[in-house]
Protein backbone atom coordinates (compact mmCIF):
# COMPACT_ATOMS: atom_id res chain seq x y z
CA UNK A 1 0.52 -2.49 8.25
CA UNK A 2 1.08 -5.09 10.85
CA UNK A 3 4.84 -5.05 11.28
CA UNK A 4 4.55 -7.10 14.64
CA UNK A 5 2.83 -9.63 12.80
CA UNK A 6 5.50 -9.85 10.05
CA UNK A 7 8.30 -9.65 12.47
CA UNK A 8 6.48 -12.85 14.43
CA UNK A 9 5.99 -14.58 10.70
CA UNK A 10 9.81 -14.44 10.37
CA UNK A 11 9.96 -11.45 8.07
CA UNK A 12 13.63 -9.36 7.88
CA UNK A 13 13.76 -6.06 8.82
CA UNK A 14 14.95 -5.33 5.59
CA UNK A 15 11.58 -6.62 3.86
CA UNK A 16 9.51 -5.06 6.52
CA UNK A 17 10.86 -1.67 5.59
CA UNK A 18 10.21 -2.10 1.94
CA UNK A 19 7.06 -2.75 2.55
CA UNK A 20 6.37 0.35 4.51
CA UNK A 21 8.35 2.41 1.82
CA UNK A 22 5.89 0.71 -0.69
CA UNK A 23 2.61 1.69 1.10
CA UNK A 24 3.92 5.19 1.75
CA UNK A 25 3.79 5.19 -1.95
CA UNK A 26 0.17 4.13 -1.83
CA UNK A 27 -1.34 5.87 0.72
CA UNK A 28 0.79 8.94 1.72
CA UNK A 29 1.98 10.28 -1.43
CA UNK A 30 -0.36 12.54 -4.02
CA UNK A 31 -0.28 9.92 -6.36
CA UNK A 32 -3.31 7.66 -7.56
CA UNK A 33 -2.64 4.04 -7.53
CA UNK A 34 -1.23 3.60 -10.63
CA UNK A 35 1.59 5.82 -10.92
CA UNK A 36 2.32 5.20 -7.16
CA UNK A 37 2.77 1.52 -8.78
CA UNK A 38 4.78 2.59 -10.81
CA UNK A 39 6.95 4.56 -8.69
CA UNK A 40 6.97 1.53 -6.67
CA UNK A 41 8.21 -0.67 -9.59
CA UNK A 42 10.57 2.02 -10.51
CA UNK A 43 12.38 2.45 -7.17
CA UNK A 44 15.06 -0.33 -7.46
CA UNK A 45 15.55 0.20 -3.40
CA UNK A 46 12.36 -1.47 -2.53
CA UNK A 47 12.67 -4.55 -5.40
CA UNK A 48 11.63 -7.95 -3.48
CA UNK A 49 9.53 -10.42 -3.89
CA UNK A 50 7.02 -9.49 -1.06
CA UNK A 51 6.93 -5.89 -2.65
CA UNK A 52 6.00 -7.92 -5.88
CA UNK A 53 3.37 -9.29 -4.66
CA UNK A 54 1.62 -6.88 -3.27
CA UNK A 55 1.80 -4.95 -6.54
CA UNK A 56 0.93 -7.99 -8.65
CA UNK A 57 -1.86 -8.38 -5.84
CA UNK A 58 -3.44 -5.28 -6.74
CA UNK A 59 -2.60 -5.05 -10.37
CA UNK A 60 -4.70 -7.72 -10.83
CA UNK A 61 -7.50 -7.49 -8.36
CA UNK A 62 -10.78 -8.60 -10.19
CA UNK A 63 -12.88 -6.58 -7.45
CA UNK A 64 -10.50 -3.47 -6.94
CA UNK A 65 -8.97 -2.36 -3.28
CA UNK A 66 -9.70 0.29 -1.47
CA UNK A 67 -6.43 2.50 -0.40
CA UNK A 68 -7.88 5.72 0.50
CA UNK A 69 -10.26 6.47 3.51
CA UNK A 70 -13.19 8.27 3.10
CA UNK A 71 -12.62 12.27 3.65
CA UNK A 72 -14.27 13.55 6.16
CA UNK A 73 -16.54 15.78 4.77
CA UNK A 74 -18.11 12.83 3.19
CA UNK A 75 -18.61 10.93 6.56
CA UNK A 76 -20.31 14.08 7.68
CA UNK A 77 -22.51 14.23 5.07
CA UNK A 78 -23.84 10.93 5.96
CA UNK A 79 -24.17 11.42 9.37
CA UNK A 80 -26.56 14.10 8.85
CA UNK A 81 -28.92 12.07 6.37
């Protein structure tokens, strides 16, 4: 997350730590993305309109996203092919 850019943007720090809070959910925790959504939604601490949108952003993402890297056995795999 760029939190420089955000600051620059004009961005509280209030918002810009919701926003890390919310893709801690996503990308840290042991959840897939739809219960960490709803954890997310759930967790009245991190309720703003930016956090909203990212959730309403992927919710309803015709292609998908993408919020896990690779493991790296799998990138090894492919290097030896």
């Amino acid at each position: 997350m760029n939190t420089t850019g955000l600051n620059r943007r004009g961005f509280t720090a209030e918002v810009v730590t919701k926003l890390k809070r919310s893709f801690r959910y996503l990308l840290q925790s042991k959840l897939n993305t739809t219960r960490a959504l709803q954890q997310i939604e759930q967790d009245r601490s991190l309720a703003c309109a930016e956090v909203q949108y990212l959730v309403d952003f992927i919710r309803t993402s015709q292609r998908g996203v993408i919020l896990r890297r690779p493991s790296r056995r799998t990138e090894e795999v492919v290097a030896d092919e």
